[in-house]
Structures are given as structure tokens and as C-alpha cells.
C-alpha atoms as a PDB file:
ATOM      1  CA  UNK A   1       3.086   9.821 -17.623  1.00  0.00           C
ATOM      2  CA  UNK A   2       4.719  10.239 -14.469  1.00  0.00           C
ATOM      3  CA  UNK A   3       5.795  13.204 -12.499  1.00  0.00           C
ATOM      4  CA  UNK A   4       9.736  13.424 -12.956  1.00  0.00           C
ATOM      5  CA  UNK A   5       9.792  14.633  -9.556  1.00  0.00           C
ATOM      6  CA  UNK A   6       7.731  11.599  -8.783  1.00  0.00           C
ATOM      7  CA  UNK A   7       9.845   9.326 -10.538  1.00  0.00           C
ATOM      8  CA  UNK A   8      11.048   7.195  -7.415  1.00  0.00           C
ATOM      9  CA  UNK A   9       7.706   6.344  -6.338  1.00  0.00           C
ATOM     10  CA  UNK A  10       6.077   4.753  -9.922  1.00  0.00           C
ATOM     11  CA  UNK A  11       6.533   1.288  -7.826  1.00  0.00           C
ATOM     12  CA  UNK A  12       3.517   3.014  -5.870  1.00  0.00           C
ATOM     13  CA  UNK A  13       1.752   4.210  -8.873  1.00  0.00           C
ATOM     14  CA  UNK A  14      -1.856   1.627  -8.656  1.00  0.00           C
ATOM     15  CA  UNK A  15      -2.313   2.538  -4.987  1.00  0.00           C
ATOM     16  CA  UNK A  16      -1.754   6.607  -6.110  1.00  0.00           C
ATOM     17  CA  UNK A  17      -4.611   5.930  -8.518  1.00  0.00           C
ATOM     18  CA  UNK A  18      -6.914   4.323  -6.607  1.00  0.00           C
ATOM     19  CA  UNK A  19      -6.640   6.599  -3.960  1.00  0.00           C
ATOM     20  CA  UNK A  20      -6.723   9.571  -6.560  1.00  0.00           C
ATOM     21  CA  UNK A  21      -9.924   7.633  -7.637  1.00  0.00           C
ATOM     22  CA  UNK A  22     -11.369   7.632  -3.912  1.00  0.00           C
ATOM     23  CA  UNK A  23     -10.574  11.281  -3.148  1.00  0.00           C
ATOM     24  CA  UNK A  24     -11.934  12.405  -6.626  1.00  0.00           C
ATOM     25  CA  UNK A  25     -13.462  15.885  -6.354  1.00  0.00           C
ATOM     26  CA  UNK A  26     -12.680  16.460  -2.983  1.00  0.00           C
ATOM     27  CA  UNK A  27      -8.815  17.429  -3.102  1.00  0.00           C
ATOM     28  CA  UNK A  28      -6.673  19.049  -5.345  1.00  0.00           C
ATOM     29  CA  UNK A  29      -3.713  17.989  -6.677  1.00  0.00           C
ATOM     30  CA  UNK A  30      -2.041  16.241  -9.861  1.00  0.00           C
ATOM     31  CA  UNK A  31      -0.437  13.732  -7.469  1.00  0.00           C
ATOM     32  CA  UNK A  32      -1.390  11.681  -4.631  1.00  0.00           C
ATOM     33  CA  UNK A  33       1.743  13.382  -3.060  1.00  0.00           C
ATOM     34  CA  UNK A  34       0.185  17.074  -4.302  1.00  0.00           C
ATOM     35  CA  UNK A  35      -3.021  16.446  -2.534  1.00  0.00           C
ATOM     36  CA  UNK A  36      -1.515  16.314   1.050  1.00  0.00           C
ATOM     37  CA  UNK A  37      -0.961  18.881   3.308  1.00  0.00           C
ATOM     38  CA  UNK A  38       2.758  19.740   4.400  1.00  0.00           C
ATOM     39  CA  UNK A  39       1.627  19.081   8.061  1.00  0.00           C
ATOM     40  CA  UNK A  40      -0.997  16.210   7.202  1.00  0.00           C
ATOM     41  CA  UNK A  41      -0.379  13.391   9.946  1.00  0.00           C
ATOM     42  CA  UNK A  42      -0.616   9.644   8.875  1.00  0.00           C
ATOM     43  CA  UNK A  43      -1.392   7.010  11.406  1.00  0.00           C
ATOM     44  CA  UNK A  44      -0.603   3.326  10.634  1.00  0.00           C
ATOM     45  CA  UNK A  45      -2.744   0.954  12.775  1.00  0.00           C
ATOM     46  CA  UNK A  46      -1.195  -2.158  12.178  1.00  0.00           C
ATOM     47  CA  UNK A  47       1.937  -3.278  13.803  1.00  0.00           C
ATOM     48  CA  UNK A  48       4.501  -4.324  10.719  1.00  0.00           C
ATOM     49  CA  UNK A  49       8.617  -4.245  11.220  1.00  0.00           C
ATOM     50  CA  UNK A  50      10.069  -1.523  10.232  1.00  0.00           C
ATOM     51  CA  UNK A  51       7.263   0.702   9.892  1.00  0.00           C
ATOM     52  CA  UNK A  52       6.267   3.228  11.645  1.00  0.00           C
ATOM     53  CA  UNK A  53       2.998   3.764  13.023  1.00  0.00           C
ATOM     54  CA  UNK A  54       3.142   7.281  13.098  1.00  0.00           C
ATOM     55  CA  UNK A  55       4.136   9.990  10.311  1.00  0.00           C
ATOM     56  CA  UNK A  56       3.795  13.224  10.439  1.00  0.00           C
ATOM     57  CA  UNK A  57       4.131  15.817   7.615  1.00  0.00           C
ATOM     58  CA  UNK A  58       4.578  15.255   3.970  1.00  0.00           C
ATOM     59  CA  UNK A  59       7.771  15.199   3.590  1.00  0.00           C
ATOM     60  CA  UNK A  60       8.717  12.221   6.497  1.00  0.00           C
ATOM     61  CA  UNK A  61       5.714  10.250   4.172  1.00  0.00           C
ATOM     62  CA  UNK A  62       7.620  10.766   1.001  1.00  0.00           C
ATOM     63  CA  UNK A  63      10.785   9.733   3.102  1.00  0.00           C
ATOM     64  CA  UNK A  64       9.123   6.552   4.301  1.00  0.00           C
ATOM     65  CA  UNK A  65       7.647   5.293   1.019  1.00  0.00           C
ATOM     66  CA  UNK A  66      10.857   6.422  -1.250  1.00  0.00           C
ATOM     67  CA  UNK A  67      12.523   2.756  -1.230  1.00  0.00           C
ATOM     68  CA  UNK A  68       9.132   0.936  -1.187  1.00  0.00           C
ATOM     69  CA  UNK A  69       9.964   0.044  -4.810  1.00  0.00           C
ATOM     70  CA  UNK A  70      13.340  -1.762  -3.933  1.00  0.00           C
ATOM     71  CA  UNK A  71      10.989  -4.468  -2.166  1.00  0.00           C
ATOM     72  CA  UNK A  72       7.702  -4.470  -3.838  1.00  0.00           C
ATOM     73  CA  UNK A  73       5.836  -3.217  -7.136  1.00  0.00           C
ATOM     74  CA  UNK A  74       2.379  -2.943  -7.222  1.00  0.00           C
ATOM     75  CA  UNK A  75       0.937  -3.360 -10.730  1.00  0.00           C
ATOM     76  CA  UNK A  76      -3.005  -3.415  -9.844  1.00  0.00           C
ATOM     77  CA  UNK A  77      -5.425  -1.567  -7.405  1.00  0.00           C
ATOM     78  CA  UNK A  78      -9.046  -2.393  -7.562  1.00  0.00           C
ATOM     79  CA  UNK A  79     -12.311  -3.055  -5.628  1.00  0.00           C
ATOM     80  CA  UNK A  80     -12.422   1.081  -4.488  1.00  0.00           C
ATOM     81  CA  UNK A  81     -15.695   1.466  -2.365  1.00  0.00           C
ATOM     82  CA  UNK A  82     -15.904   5.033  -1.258  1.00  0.00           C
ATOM     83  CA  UNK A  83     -18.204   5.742   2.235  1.00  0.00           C
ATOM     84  CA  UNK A  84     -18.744   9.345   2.934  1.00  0.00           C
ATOM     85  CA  UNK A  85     -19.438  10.299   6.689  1.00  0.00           C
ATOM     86  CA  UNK A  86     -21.518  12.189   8.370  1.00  0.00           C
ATOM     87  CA  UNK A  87     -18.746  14.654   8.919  1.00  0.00           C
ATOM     88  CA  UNK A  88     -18.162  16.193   5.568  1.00  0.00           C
ATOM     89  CA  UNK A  89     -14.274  16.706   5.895  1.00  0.00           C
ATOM     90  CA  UNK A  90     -13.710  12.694   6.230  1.00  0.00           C
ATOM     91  CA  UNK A  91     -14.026  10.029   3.206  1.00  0.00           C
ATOM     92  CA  UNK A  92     -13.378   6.302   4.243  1.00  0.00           C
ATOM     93  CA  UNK A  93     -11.848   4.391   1.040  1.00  0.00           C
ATOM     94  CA  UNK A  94     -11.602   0.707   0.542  1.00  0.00           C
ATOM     95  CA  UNK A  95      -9.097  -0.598  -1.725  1.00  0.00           C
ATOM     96  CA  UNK A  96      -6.962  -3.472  -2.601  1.00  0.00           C
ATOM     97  CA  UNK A  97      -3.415  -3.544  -4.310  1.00  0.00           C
ATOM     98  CA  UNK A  98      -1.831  -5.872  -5.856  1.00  0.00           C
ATOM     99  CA  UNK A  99       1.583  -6.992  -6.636  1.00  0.00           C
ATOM    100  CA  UNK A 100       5.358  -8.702  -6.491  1.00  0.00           C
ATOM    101  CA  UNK A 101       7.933  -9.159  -3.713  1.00  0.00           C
ATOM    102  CA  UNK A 102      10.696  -8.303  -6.036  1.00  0.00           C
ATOM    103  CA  UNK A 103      13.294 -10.754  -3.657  1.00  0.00           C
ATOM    104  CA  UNK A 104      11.471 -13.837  -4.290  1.00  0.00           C
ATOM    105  CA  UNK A 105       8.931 -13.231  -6.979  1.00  0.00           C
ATOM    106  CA  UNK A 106       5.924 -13.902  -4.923  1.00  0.00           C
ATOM    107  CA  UNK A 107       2.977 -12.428  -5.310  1.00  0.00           C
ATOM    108  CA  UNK A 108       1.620  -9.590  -3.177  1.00  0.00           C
ATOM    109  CA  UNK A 109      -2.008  -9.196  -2.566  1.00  0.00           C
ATOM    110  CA  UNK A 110      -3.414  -6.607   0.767  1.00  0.00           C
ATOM    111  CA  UNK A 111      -6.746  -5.128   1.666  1.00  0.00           C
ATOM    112  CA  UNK A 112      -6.470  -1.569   3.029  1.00  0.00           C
ATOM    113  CA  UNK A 113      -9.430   0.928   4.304  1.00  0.00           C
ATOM    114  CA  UNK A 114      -7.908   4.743   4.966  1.00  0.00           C
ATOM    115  CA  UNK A 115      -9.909   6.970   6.914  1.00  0.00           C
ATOM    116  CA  UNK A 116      -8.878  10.450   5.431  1.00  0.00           C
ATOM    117  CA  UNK A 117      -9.754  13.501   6.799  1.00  0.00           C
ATOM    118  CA  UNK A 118      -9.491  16.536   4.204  1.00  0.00           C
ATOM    119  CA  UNK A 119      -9.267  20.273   5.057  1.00  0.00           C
ATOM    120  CA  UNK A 120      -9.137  22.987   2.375  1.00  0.00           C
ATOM    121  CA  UNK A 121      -9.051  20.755  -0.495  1.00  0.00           C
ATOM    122  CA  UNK A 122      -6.399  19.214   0.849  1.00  0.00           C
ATOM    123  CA  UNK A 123      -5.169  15.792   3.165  1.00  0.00           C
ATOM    124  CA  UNK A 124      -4.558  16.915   6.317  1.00  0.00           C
ATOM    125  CA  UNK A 125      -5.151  13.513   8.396  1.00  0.00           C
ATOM    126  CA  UNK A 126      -5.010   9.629   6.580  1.00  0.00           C
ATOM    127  CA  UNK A 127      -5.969   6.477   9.557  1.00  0.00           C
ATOM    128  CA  UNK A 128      -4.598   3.298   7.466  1.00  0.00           C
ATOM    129  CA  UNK A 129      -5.776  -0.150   8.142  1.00  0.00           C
ATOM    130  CA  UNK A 130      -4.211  -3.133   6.360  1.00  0.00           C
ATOM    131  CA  UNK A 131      -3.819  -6.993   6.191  1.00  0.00           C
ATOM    132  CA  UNK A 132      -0.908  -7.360   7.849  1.00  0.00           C
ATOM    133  CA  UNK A 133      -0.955 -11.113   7.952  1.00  0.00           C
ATOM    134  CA  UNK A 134      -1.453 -10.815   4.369  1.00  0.00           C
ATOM    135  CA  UNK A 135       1.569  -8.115   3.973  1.00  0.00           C
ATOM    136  CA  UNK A 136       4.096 -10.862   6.619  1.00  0.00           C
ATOM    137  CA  UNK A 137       2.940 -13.830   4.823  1.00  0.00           C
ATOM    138  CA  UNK A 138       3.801 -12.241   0.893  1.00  0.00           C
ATOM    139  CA  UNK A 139       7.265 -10.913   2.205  1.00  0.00           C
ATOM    140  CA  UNK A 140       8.231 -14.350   3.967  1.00  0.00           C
ATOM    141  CA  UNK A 141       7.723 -16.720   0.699  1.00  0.00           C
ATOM    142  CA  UNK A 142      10.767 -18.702  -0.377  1.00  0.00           C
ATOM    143  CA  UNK A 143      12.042 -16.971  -3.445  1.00  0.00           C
ATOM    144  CA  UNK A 144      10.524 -18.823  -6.901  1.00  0.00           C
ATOM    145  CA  UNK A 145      14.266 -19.759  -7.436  1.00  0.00           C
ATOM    146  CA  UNK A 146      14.239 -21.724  -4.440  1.00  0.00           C
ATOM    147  CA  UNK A 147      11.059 -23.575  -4.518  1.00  0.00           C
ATOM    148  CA  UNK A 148      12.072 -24.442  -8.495  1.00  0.00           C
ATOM    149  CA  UNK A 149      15.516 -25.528  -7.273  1.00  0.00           C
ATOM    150  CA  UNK A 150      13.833 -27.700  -3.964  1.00  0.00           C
ATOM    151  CA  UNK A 151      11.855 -29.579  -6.457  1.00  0.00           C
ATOM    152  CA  UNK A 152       8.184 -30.937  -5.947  1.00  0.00           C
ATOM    153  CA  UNK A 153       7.646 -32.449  -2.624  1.00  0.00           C
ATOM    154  CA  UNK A 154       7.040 -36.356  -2.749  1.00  0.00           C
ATOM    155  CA  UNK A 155       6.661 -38.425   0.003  1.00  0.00           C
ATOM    156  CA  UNK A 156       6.957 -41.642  -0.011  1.00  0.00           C
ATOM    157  CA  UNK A 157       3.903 -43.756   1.489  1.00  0.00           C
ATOM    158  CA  UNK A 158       4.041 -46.266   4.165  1.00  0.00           C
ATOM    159  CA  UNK A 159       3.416 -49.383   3.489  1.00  0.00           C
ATOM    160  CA  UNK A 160       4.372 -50.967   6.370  1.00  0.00           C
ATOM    161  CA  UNK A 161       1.527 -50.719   8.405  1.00  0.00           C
END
């Protein structure tokens, strides 16, 4: 069960999981948002509107992902492949997520790898890479309504040539 003080974020709650998965052992914490550091700094190395590529502290990330769930819900994360480095403090986690565009119904499917760097048990630095074709191309589907209400596409043939 959820976190009442996590409540606004369960649209979020497959990606906290995998990435609970991914970090298992190496941070504490109930919560993804528990396992961060109040000064951790999270770099976003994609270029996406609206999103910053910079965040720092905990707080400003709970901030930026609080109305994720008015636009998507995930409801899947899978294919986790954890690499360790040479330098003990950083894990590299591959993921994917998997969801719904709430504003048209279409489906939302993105690849991620986070390069997280962990000090005291805790997240003190996350380097996010994404699909960000994948991310523009689920948010700019015509709603299901729409498509339904277009009707299939026929064309007719020529067959004057």
C-alpha cells in the first residue's frame, strides 16, 4: 500500500519499483522519494518541453513529478538490468515503463538508463537518459475518440490510368 504522504505520486508507482528494484541493498529508504538525499541533484539529458534538465534537491524533484499523473499513468516497469561500476558509489540501471496518455488514451512505452550516484546509503546524484522520440511521439497521438470518430481510412483506387 502506498505512502499517504505519497499519495499524489501512485501514477509513478512501476517506475518507483523498478528503480527500488535497481538500487536494492544499496540505499535506504521505504520510498523511492525516502532514498534521496535532500540536496541530491538530478540531471535530465534529453531535451523534452517543459522539463527541466536540471533539478536540484528533493524537494524541487517531488515538485516536478507531483502532476505527472494528470498526463500519464504508468501501470508496468520491466526489463531492469543493473551494471555496477568500477566506482562503488555509482549503479547504472536500465529500465522500461510502460503506460497511458490519459488525454487521448494512447499508449505510452520509454526506455530509460539512470546513472545514480549514492553516498551514505543514500541518492545524492541521478544522470537520466530517455527515449524522447518515444516520450513526443506517445503524447502527440490523436485521442482514441478521435481516430474512432474519423473512421477507417479508405482510399479510393485509380482506375483511370
Amino acid at each position: 500500500m502506498t505512502d499517504p504522504k505519497y499519495a499524489a505520486f501512485t501514477a509513478l508507482d512501476p517506475f518507483f519499483a523498478i528503480a527500488q528494484q535497481g538500487l536494492a541493498g544499496l540505499v535506504d529508504g521505504d520510498h523511492y522519494f525516502d532514498t534521496i538525499a535532500d540536496d541530491a541533484v538530478f540531471e535530465f539529458l534529453y531535451i523534452f518541453p517543459g522539463w527541466p534538465q536540471t533539478v536540484h534537491g528533493r524537494a524541487a524533484l517531488m515538485a516536478l513529478y507531483a502532476p505527472y499523473g494528470n498526463n500519464i499513468v504508468l501501470h508496468g516497469a520491466d526489463a531492469l538490468v543493473i551494471h555496477r561500476s568500477q566506482d562503488p558509489r555509482i549503479v547504472i540501471i536500465e529500465y522500461q515503463v510502460h503506460g497511458e496518455i490519459l488525454s487521448t488514451g494512447a499508449a505510452y512505452d520509454n526506455r530509460f538508463i539512470s546513472v545514480v550516484t549514492i553516498a551514505d546509503r543514500k541518492i545524492v546524484h541521478w544522470r537520466d537518459y530517455m527515449d524522447s522520440l518515444a516520450a513526443m511521439t506517445a503524447l502527440n497521438q490523436p485521442s482514441t475518440a478521435a481516430v474512432l470518430a474519423r473512421g477507417p481510412d479508405v482510399r479510393q483506387k485509380n482506375d483511370s490510368a
